[in-house]
Protein backbone atom coordinates (compact mmCIF):
# COMPACT_ATOMS: atom_id res chain seq x y z
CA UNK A 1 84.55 119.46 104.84
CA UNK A 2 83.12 117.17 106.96
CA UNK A 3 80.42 115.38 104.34
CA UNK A 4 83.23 115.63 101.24
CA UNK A 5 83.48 112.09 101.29
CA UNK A 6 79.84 111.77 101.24
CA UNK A 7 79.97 113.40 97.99
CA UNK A 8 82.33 111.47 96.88
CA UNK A 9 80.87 108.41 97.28
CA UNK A 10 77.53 109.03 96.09
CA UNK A 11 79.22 110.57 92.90
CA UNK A 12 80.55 107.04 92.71
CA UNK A 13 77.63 104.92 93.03
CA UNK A 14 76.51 106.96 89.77
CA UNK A 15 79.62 105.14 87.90
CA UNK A 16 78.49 101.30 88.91
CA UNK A 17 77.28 100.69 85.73
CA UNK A 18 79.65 101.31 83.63
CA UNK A 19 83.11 101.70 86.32
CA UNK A 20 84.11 98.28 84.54
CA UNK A 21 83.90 98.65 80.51
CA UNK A 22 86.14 98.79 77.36
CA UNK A 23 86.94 98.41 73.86
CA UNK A 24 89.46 97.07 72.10
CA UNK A 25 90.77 96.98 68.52
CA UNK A 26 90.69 92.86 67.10
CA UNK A 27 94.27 92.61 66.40
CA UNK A 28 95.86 89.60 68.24
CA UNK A 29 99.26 89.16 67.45
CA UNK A 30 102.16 88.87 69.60
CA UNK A 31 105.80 89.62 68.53
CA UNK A 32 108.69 87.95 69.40
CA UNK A 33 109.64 89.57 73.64
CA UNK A 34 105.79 87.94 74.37
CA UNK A 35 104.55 91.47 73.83
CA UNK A 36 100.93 91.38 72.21
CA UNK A 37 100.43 94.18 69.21
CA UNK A 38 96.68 93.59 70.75
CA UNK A 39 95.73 97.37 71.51
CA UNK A 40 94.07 96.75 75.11
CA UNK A 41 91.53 99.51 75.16
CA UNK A 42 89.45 100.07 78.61
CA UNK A 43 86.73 103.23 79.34
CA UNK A 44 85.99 105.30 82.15
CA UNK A 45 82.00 107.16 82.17
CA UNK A 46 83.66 109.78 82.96
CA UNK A 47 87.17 111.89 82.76
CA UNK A 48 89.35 112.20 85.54
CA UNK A 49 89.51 115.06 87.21
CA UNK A 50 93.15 115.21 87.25
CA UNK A 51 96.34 112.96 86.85
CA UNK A 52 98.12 115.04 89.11
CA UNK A 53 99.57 113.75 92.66
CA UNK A 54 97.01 115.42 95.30
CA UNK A 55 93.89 115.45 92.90
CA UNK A 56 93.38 111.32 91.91
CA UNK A 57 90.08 109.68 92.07
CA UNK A 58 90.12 106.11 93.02
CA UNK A 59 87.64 105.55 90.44
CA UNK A 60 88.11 103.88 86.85
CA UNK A 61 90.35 106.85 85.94
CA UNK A 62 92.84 104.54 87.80
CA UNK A 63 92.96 102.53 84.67
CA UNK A 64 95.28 105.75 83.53
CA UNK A 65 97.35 106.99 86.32
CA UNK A 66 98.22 103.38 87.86
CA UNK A 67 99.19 102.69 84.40
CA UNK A 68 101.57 106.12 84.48
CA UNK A 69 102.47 106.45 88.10
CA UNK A 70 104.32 103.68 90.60
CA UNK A 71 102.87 103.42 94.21
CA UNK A 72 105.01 103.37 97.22
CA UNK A 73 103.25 99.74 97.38
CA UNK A 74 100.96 97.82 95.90
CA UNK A 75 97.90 95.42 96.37
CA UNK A 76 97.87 92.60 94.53
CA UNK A 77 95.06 90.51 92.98
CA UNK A 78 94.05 88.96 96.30
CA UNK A 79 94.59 91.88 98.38
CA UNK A 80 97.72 91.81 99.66
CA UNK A 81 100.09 95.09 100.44
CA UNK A 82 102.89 93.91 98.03
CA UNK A 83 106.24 96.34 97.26
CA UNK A 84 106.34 98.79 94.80
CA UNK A 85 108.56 101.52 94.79
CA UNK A 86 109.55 100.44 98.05
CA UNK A 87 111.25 97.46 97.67
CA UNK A 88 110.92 96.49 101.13
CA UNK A 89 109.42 98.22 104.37
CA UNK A 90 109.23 97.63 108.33
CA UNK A 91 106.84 99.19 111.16
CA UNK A 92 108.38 99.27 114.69
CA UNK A 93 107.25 97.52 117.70
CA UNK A 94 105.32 100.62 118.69
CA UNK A 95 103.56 101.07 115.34
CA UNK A 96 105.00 104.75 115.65
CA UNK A 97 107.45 104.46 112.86
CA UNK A 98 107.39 103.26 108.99
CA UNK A 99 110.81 102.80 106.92
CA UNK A 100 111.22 102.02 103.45
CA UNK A 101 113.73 101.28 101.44
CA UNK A 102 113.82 102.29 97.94
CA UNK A 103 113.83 100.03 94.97
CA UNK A 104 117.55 100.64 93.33
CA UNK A 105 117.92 101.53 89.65
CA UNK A 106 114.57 102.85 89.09
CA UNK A 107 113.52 106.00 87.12
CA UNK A 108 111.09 108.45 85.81
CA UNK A 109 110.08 109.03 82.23
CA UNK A 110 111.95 112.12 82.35
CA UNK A 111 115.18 110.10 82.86
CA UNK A 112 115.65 111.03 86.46
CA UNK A 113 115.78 109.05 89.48
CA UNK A 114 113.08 107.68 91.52
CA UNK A 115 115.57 107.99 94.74
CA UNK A 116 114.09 108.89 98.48
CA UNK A 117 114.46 112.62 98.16
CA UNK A 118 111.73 112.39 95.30
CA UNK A 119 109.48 109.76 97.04
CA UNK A 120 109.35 111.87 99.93
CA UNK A 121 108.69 115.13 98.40
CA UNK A 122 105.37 113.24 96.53
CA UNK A 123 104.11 111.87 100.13
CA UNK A 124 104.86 115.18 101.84
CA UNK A 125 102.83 116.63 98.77
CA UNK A 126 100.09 114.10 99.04
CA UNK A 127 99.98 114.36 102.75
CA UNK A 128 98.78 117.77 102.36
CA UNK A 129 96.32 117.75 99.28
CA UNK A 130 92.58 117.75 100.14
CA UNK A 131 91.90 114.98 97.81
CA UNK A 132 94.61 112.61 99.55
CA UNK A 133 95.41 114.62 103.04
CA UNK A 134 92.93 112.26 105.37
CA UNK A 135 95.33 109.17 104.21
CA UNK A 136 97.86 111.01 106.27
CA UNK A 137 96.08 112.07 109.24
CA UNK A 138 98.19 110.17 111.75
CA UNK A 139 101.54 111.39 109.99
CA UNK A 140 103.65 113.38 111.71
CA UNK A 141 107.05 113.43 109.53
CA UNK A 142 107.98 112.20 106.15
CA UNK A 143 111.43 112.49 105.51
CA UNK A 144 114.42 110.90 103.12
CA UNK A 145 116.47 109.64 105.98
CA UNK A 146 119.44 108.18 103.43
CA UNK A 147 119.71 107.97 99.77
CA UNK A 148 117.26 105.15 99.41
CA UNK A 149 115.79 105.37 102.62
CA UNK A 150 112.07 107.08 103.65
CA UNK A 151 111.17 106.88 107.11
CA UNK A 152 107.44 107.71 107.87
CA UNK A 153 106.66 109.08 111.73
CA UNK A 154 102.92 108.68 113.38
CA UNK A 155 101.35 110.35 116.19
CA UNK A 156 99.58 107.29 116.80
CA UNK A 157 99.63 103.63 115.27
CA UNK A 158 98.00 103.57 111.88
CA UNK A 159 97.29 99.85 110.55
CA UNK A 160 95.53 101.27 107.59
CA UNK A 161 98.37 103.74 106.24
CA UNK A 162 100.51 100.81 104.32
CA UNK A 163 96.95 100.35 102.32
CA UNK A 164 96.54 103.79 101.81
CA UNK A 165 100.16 103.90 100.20
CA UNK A 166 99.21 101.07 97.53
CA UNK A 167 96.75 103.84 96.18
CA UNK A 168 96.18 107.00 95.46
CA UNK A 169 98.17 108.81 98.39
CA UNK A 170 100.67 106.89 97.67
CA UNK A 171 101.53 107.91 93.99
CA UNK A 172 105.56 109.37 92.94
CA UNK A 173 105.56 111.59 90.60
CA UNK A 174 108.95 113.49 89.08
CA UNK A 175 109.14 116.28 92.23
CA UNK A 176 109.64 119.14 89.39
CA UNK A 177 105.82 118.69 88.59
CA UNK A 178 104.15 118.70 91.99
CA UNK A 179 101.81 121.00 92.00
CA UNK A 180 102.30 122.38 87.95
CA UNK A 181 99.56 122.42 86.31
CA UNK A 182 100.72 120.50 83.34
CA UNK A 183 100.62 117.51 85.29
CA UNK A 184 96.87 117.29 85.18
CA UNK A 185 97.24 116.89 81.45
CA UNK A 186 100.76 115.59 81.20
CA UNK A 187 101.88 113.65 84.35
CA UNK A 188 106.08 112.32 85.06
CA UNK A 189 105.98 109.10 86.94
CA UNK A 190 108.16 106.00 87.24
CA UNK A 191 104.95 103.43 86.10
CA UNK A 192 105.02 100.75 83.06
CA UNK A 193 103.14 103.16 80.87
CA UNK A 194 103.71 106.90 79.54
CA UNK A 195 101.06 109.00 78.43
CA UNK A 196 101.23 109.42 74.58
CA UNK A 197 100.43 113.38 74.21
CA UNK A 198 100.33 113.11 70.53
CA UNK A 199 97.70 110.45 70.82
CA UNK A 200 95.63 111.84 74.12
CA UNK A 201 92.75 114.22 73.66
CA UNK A 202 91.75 115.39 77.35
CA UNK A 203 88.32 114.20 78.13
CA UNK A 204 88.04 112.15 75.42
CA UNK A 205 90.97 109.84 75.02
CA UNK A 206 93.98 108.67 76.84
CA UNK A 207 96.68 106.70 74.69
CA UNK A 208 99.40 104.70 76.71
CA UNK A 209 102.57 103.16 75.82
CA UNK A 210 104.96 100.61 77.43
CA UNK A 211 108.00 101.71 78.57
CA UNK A 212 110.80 99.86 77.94
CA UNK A 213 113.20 98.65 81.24
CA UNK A 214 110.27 98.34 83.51
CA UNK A 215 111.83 96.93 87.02
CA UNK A 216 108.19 95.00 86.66
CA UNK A 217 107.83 94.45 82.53
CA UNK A 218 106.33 90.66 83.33
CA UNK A 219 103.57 91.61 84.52
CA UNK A 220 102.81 94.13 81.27
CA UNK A 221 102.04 92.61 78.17
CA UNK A 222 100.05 95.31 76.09
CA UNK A 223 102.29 97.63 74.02
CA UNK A 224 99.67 99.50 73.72
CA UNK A 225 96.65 100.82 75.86
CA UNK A 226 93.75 103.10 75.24
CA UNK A 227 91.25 104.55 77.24
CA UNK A 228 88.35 106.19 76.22
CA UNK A 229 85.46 108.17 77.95
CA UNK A 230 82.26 106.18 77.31
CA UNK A 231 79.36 106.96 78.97
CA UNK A 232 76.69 104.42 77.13
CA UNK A 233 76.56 101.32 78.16
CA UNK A 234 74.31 100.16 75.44
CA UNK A 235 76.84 101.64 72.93
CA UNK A 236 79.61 99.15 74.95
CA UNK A 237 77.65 96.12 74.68
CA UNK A 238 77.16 97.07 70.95
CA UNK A 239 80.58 97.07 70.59
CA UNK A 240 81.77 94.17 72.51
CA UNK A 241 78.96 91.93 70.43
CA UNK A 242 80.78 93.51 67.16
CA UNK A 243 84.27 92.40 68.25
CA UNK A 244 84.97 95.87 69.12
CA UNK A 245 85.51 95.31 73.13
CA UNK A 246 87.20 93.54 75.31
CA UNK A 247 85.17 93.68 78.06
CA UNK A 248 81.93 95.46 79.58
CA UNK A 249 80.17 95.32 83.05
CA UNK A 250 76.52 94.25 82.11
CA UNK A 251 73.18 95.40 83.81
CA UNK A 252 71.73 91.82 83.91
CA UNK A 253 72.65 88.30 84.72
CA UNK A 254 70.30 87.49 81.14
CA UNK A 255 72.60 89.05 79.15
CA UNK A 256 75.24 87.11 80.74
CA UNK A 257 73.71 83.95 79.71
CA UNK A 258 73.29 85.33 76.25
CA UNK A 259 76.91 86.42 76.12
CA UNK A 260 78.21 82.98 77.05
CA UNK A 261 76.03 81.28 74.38
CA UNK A 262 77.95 83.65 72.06
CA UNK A 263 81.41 82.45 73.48
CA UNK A 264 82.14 85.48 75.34
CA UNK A 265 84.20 84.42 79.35
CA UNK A 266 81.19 86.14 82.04
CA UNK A 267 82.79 86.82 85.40
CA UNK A 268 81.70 88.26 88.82
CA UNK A 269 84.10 90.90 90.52
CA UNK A 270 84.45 91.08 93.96
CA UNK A 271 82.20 92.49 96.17
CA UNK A 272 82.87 96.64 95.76
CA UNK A 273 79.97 97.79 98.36
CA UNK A 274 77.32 96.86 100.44
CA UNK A 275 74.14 98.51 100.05
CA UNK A 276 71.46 98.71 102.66
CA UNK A 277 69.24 100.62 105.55
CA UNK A 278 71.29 103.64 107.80
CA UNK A 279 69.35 103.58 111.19
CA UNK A 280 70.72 107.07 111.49
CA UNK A 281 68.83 108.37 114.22
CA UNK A 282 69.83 106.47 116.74
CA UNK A 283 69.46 108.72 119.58
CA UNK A 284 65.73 109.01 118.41
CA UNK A 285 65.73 112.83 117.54
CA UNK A 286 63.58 112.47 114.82
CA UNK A 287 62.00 109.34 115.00
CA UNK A 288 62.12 108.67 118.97
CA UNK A 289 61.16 104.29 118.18
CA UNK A 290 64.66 104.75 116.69
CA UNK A 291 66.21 104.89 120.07
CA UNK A 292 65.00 101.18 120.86
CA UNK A 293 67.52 98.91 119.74
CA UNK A 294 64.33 96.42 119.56
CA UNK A 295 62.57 98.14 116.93
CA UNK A 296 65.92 98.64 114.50
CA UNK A 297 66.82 94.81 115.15
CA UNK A 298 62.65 94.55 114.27
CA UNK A 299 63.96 96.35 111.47
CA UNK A 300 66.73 93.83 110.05
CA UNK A 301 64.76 91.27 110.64
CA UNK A 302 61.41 92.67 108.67
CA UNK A 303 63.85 92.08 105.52
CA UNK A 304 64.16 89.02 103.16
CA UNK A 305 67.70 89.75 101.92
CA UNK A 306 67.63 85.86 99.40
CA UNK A 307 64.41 87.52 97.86
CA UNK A 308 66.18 90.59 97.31
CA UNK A 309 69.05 89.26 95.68
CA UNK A 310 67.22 86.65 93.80
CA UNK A 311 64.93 89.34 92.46
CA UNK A 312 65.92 92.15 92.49
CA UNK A 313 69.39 91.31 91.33
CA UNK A 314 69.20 88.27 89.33
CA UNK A 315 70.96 86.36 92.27
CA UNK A 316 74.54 88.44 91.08
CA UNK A 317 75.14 89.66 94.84
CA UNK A 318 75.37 88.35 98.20
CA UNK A 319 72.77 88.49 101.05
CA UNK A 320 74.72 90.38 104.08
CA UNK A 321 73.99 91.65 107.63
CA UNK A 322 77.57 93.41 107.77
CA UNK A 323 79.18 96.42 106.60
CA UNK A 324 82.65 95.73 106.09
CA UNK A 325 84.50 94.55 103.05
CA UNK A 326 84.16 90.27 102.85
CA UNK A 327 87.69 90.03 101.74
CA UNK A 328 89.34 92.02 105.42
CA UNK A 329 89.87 90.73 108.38
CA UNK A 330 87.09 92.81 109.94
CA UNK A 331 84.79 90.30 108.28
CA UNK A 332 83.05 87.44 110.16
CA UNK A 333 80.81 85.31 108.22
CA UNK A 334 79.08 84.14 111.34
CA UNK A 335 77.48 87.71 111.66
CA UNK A 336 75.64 86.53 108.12
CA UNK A 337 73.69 84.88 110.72
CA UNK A 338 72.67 87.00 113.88
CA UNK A 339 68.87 87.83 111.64
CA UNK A 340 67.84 86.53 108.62
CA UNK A 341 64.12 86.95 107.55
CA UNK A 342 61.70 86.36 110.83
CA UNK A 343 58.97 88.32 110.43
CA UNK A 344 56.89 87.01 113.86
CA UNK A 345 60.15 87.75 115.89
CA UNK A 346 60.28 91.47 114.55
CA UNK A 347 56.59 91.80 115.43
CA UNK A 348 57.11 90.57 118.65
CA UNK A 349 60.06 92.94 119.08
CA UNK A 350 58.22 95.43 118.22
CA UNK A 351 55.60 94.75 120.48
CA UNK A 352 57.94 94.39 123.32
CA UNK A 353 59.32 98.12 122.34
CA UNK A 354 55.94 99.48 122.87
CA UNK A 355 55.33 99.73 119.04
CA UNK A 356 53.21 96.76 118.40
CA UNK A 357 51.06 99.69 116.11
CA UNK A 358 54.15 100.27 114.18
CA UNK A 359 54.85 104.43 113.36
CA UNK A 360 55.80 106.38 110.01
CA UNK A 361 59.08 107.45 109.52
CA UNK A 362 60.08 109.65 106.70
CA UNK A 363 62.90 108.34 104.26
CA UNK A 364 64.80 110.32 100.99
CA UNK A 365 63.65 108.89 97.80
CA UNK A 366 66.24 109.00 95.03
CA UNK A 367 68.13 106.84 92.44
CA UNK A 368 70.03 105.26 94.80
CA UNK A 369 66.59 103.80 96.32
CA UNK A 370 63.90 103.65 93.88
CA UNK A 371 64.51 100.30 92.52
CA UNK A 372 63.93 98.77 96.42
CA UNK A 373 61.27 101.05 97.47
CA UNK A 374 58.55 99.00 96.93
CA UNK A 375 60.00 96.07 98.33
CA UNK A 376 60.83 97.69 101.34
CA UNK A 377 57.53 99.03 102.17
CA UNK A 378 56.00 95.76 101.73
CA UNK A 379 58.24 94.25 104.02
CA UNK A 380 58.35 97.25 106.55
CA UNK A 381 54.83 97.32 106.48
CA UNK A 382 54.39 93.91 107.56
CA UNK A 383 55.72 94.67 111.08
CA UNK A 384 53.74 98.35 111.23
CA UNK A 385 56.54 100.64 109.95
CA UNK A 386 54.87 102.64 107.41
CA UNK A 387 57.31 104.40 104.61
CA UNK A 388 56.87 107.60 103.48
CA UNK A 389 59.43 108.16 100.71
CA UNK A 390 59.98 111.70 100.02
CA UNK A 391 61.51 113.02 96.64
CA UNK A 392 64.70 113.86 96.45
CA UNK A 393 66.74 115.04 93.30
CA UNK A 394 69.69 113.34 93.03
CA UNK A 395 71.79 116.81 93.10
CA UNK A 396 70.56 117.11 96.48
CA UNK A 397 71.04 114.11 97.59
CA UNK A 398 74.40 114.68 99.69
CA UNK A 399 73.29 118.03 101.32
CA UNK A 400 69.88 115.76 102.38
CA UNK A 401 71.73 112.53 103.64
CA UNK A 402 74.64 114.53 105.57
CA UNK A 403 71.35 116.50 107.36
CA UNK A 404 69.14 115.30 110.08
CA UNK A 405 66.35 115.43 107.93
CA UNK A 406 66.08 111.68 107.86
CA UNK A 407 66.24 109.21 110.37
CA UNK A 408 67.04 105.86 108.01
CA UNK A 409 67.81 106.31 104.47
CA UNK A 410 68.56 103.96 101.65
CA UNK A 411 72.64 103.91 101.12
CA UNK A 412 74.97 102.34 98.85
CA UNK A 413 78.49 102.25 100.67
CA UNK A 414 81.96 101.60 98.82
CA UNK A 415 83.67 98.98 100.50
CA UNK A 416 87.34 99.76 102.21
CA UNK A 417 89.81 98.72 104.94
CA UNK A 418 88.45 98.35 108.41
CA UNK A 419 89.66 101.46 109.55
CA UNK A 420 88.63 103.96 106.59
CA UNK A 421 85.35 101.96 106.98
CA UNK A 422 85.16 102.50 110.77
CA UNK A 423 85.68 105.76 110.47
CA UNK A 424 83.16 106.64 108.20
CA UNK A 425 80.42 104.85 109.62
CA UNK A 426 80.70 104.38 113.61
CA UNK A 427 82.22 107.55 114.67
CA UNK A 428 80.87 111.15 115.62
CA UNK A 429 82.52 112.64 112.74
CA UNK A 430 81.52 110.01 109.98
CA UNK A 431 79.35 110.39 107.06
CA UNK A 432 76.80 107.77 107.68
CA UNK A 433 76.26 109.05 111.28
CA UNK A 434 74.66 112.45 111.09
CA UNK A 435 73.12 112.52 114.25
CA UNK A 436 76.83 111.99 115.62
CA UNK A 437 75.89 108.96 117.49
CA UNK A 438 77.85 107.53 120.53
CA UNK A 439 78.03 104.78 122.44
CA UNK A 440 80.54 104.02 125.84
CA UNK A 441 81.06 100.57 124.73
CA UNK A 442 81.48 101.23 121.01
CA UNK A 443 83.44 104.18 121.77
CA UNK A 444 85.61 101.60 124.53
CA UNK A 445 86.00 99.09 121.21
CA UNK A 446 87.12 102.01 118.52
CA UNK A 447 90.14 102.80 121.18
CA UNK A 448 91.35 99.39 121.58
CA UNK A 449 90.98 99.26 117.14
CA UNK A 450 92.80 102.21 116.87
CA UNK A 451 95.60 101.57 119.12
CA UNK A 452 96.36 98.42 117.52
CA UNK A 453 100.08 98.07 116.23
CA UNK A 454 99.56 95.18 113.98
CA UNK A 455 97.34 93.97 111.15
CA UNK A 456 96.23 90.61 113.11
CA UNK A 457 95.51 92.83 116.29
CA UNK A 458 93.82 95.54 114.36
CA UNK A 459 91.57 93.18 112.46
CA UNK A 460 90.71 91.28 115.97
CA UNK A 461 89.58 94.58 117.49
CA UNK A 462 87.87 95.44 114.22
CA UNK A 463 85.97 92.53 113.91
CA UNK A 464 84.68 93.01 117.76
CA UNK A 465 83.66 96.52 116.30
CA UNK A 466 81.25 94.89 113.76
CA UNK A 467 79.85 92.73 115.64
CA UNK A 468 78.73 95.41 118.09
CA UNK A 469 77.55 97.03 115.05
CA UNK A 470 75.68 93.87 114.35
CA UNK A 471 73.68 93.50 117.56
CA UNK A 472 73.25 97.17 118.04
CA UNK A 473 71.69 97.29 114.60
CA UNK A 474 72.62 100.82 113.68
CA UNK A 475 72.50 99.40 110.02
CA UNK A 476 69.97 96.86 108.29
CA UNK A 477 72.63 96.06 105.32
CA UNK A 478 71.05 94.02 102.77
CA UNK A 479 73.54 92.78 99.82
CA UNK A 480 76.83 93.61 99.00
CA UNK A 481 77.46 94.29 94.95
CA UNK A 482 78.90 92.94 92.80
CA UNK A 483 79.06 93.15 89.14
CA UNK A 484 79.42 90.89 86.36
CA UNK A 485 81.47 91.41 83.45
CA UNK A 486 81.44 90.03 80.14
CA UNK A 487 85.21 89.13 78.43
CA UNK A 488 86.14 89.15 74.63
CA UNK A 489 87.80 86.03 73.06
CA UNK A 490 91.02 88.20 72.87
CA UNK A 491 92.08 88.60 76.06
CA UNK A 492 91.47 87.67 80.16
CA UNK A 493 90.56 89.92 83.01
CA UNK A 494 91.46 88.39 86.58
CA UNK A 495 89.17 90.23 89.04
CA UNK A 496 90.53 91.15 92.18
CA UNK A 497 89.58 88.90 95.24
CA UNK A 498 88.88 91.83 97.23
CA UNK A 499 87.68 95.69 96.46
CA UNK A 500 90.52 97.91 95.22
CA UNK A 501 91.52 99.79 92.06
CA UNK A 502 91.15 99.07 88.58
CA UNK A 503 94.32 98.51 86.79
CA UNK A 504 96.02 97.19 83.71
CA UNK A 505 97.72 94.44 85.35
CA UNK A 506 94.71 93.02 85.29
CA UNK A 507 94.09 91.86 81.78
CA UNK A 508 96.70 89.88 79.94
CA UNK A 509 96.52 88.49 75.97
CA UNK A 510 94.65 85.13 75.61
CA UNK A 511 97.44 83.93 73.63
């Protein structure tokens, strides 16, 4: 469906409160293999949907079946596609074909053997699930070429598909459970954790426990983990204040400051979105000023992105004028720059446009917007664009913004690699373009990004892609989140340097 990840993603913006917090038990104690008897245990707002290969989330849920499942890779703190599973893996000249050799010795928690029969039978599997199929849209063969050997074949080069194999599509799972329906409850993987059934209640409770032999143990100090479904975050700061948490995301930079005072580590994650203006209708079907790529650079101008994260955020952001993920190569902090806040030069585009009387446009008024509403009629206003924010419920809110009912709306955009980015926001098909908007010379730079055969070249072509993106203003981003966290005396969480999944590997026992 072509707006599913639409829903996805604005089911996830729902979660930023809370995607980050946990509880623990106080005990502190480590025995005598450097294992800590600390009980780390983290929250999700919400239960998975599944643990089943085919049916993960990539939201905090991850704290469960990264902790049960092994990846075919891995990111690692800064980013990185690391080994996994595969222990090692090449990409020809071409880009056309992927091989991997398995990691030897390794097994499920059923006993049996993680060998390349089984890896391939849980990408094949994957490949062909709706939640994790578009991961494998350039795939054109999986197969277990030798006993520890899984060769991948592409239709086309696919720069992205290693990072798509560190996470969710690239889960291996015991091949007698693909597809069962016990795995939902009860998933078989090769990961440092197994699900404790006796100590799980679905929905409610999820009770891990370190598995002994892990080809990666080092990295896994908690004997124990827990996660429970919390929704309240008032209940988690509660708890973390009674020595009852480890760690909770916090709605304020105040109660940061009050937390340190208190003793507590307060730390910013890395940026997980960017959150702005779509100029959707670029064509100007709705709104036909739209069509002036004056009067939408008018438009990024018109906006004081230093007051808006000073505050409106408590200064815990950064200002931005691009939509890709700070920690890629697809980045370029110069682009930061092609704005700022001019308000004379927006009127004067404007006036050049033929708009110098401004016009009303009609935007969707939801959560997702209402704290910036005001702010961005003021500032709109002050060039002539007058705002007329329309009402609309948040279960509605995907149907509305995947329509051509509204030609800019307020979005709040998960961050990714270049190419799932790309995709979703510059081509025909993507869900923050619903007027399907082209362009020769955008359409000129998306061939020459998706032909790439390497990471350097891909992230070259990608980063001429946002800069068109940039001067052709078919956004008007204005921060990209982040979120601080507040950390318990017991142990220490090491954010990520880039966006990516949360995971236990993470957190490690302050003694």
């Amino acid at each position: 469906m072509k707006f599913s990840r639409l829903a996805l993603a604005v089911a996830a913006i729902g979660l930023v409160a809370t995607s980050l917090s946990a509880c623990s038990s106080s005990t502190k104690s480590s025995n005598d293999t450097g294992l800590s008897s600390h009980v780390l245990t983290l929250s999700m707002p919400s239960a998975p949907p599944s643990l089943a290969v085919g049916s993960l989330d990539q939201g905090p849920s991850s704290y469960v079946w990264g902790s049960v499942y092994d990846s075919l890779l891995t990111r690692d703190l800064s980013g990185a596609v690391k080994p996994s599973a595969a222990e090692k893996y090449t990409v020809s000249p071409d880009g056309l074909t992927l091989t991997f050799a398995v990691r030897p010795s390794m097994k499920f928690s059923s006993g049996k053997p993680v060998d390349a029969t089984a890896i391939a039978a849980s990408l094949t599997f994957s490949s062909k699930a709706a939640a994790s199929s578009a991961a494998f849209a350039n795939v054109s063969s999986i197969k277990a070429t030798g006993a520890s050997t899984v060769t991948i074949k592409l239709r086309r080069p696919d720069t992205a598909l290693p990072y798509q194999l560190a996470q969710a599509a690239g889960v291996i799972a015991d091949p007698t459970t693909l597809g069962s329906e016990k795995a939902a409850l009860d998933p078989l993987g090769s990961g440092p954790y197994v699900l404790d059934e006796t100590a799980t209640t679905n929905g409610s409770k999820y009770t891990l426990n370190l598995r002994s032999g892990y080809w990666n143990a080092q990295a896994y100090k908690f004997k124990k983990v827990v996660v429970n479904v919390i929704s309240d975050a008032t209940a988690q700061l509660n708890a973390l204040k009674a020595g009852q948490l480890d760690i909770t995301s916090l709605a304020n930079p105040a109660q940061g400051q009050s937390l340190k005072a208190e003793g507590f580590a307060v730390k910013e994650t890395a940026p997980s979105a960017w959150a702005g203006l779509v100029i959707a209708d670029r064509a100007g079907e709705v709104q036909p000023a739209l069509a002036d790529v004056r009067v939408r650079q008018a438009i990024n101008l018109a906006i004081d992105r230093n007051s808006i994260v000073e505050k409106l955020l408590g200064g815990v952001g950064k200002p931005v004028e691009q939509i890709y993920d700070p920690g890629t190569g697809a980045y370029d902090p110069a682009l930061n720059k092609t704005y700022g806040f001019d308000v004379q030069k927006a009127k004067s585009l404007m006036k050049a446009a033929g708009y110098a009387n401004g016009f009303t446009v009609s935007l969707p008024s939801s959560v997702l917007s209402q704290t910036v509403e005001p702010t961005l009629t003021q500032e709109l206003g002050e060039i002539g664009i007058k705002t007329d924010w329309k009402p609309v419920p948040f279960d509605q809110v995907v149907s509305v913004l995947g329509s051509k009912t509204y030609p800019i709306y307020w979005f709040i955009n998960g961050y990714n690699v270049p190419q799932i980015v790309t995709n979703d926001t510059l081509t025909p098909n993507g869900y923050l373009n619903p007027f399907q908007a082209t362009d020769p010379h955008l359409t000129a730079l998306l061939t020459t990004a998706s032909g790439a055969t390497t990471v350097d070249a891909a992230d070259a072509a990608y980063r001429d892609v946002n800069k068109w993106s940039v001067q052709n203003a078919w956004f008007a981003p204005v921060f990209s989140l982040v979120q601080l966290v507040a950390v318990s005396k017991q142990v220490t969480f090491t954010p990520r340097a880039t966006a990516g999944l949360l995971t236990v590997e993470q957190f490690q026992p302050a003694s």
